[in-house]
C-alpha atoms as a PDB file:
ATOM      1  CA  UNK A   1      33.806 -37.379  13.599  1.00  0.00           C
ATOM      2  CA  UNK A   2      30.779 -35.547  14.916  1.00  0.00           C
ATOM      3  CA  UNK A   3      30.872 -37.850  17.905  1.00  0.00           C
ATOM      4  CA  UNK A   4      32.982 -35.847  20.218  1.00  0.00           C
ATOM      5  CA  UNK A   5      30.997 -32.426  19.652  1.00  0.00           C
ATOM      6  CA  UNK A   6      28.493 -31.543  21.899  1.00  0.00           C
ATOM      7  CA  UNK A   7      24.778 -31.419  21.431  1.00  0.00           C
ATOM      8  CA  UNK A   8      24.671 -27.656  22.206  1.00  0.00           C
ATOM      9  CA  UNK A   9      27.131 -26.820  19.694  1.00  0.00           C
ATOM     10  CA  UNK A  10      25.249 -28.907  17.220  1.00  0.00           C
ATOM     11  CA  UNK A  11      22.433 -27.139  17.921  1.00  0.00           C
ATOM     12  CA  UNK A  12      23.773 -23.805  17.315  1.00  0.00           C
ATOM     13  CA  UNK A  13      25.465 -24.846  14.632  1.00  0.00           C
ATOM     14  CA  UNK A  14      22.279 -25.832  12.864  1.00  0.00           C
ATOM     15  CA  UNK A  15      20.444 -22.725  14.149  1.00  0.00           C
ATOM     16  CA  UNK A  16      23.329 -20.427  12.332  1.00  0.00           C
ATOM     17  CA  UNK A  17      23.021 -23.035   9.511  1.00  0.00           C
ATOM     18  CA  UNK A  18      19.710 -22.258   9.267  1.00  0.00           C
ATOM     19  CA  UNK A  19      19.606 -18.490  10.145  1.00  0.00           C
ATOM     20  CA  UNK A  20      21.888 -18.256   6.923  1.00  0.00           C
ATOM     21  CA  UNK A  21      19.518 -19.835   4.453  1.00  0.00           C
ATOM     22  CA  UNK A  22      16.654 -17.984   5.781  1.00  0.00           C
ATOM     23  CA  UNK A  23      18.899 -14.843   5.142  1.00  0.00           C
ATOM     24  CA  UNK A  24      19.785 -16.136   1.408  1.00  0.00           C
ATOM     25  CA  UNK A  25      16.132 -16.636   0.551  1.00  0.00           C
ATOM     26  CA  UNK A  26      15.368 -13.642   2.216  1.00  0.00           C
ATOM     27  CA  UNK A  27      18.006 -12.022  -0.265  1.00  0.00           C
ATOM     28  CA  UNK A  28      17.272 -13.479  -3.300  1.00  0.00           C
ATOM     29  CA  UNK A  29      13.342 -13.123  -2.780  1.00  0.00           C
ATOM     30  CA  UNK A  30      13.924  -9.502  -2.866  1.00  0.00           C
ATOM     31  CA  UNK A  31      16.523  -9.639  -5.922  1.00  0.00           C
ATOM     32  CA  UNK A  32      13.908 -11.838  -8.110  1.00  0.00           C
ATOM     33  CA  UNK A  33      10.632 -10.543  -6.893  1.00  0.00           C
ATOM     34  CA  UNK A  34      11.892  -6.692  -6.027  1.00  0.00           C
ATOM     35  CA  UNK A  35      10.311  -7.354  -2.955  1.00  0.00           C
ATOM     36  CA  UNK A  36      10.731  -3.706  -0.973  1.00  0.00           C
ATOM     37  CA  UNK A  37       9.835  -2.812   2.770  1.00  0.00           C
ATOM     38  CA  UNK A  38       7.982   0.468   3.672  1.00  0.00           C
ATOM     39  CA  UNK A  39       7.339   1.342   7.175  1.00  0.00           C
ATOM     40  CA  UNK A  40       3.580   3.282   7.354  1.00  0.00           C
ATOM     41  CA  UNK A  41       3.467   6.507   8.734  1.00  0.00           C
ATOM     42  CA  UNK A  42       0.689   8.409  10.540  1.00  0.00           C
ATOM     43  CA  UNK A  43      -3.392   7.459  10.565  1.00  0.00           C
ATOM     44  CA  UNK A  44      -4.251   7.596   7.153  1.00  0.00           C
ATOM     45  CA  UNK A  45      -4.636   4.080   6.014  1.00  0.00           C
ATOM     46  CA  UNK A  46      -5.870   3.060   9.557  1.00  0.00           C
ATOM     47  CA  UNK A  47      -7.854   0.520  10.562  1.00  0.00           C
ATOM     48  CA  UNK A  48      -5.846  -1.216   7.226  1.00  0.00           C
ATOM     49  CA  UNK A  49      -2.413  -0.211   7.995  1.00  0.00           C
ATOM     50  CA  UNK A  50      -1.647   1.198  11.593  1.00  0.00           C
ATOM     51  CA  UNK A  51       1.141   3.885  12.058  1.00  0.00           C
ATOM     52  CA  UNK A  52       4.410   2.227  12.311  1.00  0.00           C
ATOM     53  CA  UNK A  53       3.557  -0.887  10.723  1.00  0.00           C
ATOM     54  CA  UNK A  54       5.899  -2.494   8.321  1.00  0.00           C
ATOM     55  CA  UNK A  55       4.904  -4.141   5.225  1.00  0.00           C
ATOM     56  CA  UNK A  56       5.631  -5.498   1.848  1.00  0.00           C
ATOM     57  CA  UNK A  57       5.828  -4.283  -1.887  1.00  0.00           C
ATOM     58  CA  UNK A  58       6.834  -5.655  -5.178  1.00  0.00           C
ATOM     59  CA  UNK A  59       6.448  -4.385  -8.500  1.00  0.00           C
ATOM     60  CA  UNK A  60       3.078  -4.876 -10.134  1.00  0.00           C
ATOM     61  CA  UNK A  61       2.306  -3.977 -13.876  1.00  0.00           C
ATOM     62  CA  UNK A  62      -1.583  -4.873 -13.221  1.00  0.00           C
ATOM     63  CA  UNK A  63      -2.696  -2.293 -10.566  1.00  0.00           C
ATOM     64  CA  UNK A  64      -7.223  -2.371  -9.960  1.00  0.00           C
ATOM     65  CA  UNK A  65      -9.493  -0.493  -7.680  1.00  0.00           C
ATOM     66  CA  UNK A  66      -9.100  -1.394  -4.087  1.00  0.00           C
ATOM     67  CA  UNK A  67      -5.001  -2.389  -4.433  1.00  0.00           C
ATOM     68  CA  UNK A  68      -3.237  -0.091  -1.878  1.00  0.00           C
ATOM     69  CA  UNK A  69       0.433   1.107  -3.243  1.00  0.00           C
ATOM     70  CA  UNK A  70       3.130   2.915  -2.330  1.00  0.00           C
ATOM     71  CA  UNK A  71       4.161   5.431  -4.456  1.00  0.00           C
ATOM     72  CA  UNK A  72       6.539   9.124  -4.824  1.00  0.00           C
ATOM     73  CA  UNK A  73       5.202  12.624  -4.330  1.00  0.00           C
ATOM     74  CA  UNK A  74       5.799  16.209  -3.517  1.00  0.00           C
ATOM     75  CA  UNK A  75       6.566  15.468   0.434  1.00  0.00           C
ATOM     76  CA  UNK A  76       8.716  12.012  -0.211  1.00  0.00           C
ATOM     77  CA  UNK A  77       6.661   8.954  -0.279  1.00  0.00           C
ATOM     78  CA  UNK A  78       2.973   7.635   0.760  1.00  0.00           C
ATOM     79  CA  UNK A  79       0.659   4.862   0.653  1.00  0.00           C
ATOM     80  CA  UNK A  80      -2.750   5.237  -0.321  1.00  0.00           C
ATOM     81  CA  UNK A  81      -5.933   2.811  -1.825  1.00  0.00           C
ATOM     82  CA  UNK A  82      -6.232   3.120  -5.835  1.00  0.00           C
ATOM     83  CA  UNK A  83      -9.921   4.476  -6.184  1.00  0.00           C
ATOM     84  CA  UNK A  84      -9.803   5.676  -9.970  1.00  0.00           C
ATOM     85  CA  UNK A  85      -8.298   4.135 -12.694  1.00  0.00           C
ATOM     86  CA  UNK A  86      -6.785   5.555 -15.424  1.00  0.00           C
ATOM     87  CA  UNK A  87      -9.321   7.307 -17.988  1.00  0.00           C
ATOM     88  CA  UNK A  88     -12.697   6.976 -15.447  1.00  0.00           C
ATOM     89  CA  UNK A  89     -13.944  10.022 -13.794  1.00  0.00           C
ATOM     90  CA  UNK A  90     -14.238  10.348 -10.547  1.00  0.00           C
ATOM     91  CA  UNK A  91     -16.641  12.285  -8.214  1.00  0.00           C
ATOM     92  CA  UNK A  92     -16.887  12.347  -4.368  1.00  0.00           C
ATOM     93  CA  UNK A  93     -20.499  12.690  -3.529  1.00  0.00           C
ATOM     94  CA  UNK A  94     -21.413  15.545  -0.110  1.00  0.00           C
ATOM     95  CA  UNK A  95     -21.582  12.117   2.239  1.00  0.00           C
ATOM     96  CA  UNK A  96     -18.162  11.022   1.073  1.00  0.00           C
ATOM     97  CA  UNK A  97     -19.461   7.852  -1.559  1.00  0.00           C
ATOM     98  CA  UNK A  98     -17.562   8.082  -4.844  1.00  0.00           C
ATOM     99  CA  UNK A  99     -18.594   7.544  -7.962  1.00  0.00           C
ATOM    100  CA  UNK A 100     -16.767   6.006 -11.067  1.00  0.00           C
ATOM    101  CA  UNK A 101     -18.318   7.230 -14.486  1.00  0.00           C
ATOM    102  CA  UNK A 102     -21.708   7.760 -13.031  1.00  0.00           C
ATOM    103  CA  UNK A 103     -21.616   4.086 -11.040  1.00  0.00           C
ATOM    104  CA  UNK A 104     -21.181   4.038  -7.279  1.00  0.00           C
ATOM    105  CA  UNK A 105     -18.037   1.582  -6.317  1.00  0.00           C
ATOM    106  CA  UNK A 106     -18.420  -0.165  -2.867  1.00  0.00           C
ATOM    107  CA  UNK A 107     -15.807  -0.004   0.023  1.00  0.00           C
ATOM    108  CA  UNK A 108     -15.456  -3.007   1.627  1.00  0.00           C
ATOM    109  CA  UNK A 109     -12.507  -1.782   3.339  1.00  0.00           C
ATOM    110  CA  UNK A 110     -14.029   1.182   5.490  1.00  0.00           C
ATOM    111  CA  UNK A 111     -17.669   1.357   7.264  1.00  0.00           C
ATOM    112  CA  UNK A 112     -20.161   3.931   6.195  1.00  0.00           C
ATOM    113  CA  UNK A 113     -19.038   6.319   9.453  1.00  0.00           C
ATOM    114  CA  UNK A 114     -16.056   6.509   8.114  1.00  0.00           C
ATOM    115  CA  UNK A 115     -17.323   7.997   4.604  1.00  0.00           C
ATOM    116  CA  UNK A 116     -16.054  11.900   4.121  1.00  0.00           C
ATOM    117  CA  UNK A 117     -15.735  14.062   1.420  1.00  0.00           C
ATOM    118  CA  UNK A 118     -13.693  16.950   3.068  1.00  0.00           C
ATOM    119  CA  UNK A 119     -12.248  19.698   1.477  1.00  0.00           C
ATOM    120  CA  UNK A 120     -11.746  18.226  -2.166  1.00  0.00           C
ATOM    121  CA  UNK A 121      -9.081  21.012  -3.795  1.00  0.00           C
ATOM    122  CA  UNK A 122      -8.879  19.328  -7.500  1.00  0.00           C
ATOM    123  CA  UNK A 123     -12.015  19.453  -9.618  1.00  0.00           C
ATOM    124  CA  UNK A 124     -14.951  17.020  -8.669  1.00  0.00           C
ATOM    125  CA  UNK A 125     -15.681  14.711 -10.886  1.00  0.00           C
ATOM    126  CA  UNK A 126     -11.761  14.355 -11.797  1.00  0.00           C
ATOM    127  CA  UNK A 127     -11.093  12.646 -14.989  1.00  0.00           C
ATOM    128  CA  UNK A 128      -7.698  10.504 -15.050  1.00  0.00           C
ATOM    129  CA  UNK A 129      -5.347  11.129 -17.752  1.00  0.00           C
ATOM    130  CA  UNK A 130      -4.027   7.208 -19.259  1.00  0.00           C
ATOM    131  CA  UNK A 131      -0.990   7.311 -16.850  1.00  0.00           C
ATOM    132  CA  UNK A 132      -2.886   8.598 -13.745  1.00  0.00           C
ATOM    133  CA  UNK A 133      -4.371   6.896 -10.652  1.00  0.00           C
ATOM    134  CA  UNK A 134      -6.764   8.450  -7.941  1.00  0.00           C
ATOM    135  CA  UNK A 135      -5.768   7.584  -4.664  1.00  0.00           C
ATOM    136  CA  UNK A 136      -7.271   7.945  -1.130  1.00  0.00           C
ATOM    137  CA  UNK A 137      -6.236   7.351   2.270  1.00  0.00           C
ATOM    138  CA  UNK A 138      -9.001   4.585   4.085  1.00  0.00           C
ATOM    139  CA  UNK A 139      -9.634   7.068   7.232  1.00  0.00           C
ATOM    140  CA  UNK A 140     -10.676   9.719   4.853  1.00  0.00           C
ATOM    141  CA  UNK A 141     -10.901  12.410   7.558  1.00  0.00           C
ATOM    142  CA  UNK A 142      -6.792  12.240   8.062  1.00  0.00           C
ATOM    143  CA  UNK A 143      -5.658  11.810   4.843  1.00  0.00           C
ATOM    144  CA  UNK A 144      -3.453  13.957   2.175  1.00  0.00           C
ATOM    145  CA  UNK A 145      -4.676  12.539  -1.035  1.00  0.00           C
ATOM    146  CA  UNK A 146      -5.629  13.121  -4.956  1.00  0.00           C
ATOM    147  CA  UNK A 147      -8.853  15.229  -3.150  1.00  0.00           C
ATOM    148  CA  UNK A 148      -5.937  17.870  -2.502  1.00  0.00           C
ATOM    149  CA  UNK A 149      -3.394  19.932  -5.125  1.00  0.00           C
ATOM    150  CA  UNK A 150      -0.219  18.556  -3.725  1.00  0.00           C
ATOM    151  CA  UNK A 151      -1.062  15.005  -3.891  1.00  0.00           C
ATOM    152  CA  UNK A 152      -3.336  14.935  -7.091  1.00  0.00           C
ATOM    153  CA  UNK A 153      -3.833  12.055  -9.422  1.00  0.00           C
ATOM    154  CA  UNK A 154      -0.646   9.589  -8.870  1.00  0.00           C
ATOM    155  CA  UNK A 155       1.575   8.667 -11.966  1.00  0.00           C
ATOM    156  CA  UNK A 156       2.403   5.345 -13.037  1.00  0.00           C
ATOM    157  CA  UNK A 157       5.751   6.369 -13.021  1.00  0.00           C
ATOM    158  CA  UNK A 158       5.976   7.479  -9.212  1.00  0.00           C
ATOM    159  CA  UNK A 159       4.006   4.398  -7.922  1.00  0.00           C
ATOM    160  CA  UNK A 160       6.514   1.940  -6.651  1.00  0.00           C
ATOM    161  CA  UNK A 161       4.867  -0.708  -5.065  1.00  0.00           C
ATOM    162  CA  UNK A 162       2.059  -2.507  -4.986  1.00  0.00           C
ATOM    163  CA  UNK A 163       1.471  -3.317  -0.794  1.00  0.00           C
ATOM    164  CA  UNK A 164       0.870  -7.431  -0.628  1.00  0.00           C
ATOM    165  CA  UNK A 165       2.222  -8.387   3.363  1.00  0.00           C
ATOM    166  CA  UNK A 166       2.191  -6.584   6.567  1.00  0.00           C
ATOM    167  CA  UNK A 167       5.447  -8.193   8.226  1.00  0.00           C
ATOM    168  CA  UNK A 168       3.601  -6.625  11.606  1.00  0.00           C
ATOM    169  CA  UNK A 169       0.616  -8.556  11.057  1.00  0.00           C
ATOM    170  CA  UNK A 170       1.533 -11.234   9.592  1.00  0.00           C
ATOM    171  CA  UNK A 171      -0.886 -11.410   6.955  1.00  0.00           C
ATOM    172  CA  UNK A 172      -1.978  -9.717   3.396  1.00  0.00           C
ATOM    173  CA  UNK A 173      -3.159  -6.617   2.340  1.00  0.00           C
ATOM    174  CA  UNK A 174      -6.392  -6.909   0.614  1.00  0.00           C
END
């Protein structure tokens, strides 16, 4: 039966065949896992995320320090590192190294150079409320975050997604 077909159209047969499962799982990844896409905008998570990069989110009801998340606010959405957890105190030392409750936390993530205070706007040391997170962008000298009034300390409610894959990269978010 498949004798008189030729090999080209088998191949693209199997390519569309294939192209459509790919598609399915893609589908029902998202459906199961509420995987979402966000597309990063500007400098402020660079050298993690780079402007225009697209990456990955799903749901997460266990968020820690370090997890980057994308999440509602006054100007639409961002994406920002969790730095405080909710109930700790945090304070943003005059070289830019944070505290938690009285203990310095270490930043893997971004080089000493890179450390900045800038011009905190909400009280330092903040203390989180039980439903609040303390965010900051990882190139601290072009980032909108809890240091100023219209970002603040992040709700659970408005955070969306926890960031797991950069599609651009091809790897995960750590």
């Amino acid at each position: 039966m498949y004798d008189n077909i030729p090999t080209s159209k088998k191949i693209s047969k199997t390519i569309i065949t294939i192209l459509f499962l790919l598609i399915v799982i893609a589908i029902a990844f998202v459906i199961i896992f509420r995987v979402t896409p966000f597309r990063i905008v500007g400098h402020s998570m660079s050298p993690t995320l780079t402007n225009s990069e697209l990456v990955l989110g799903m749901n997460s009801k266990k968020l820690s320090r370090g997890d980057i998340i994308a999440f509602k606010n006054n100007e639409g959405q961002a994406i920002k590192r969790i730095i405080g957890l909710p109930g700790e105190t945090v304070y943003i030392k005059d070289n830019g190294e944070i505290t938690i409750n009285g203990n310095p936390i270490k930043e893997e993530y971004i080089s000493k150079e890179e450390l900045f205070k800038g011009d905190v706007e909400t009280s330092n040391p903040y203390t989180l409320k039980d439903d609040e997170y303390y965010v900051l962008g990882d190139n601290r000298k072009d980032s909108k975050d809890s240091r100023y009034i219209k970002v603040g300390a992040i709700k659970k409610e408005d955070i969306q997604s926890k960031i797991y894959f950069s599609i651009s990269k091809l790897h995960s978010i750590e």
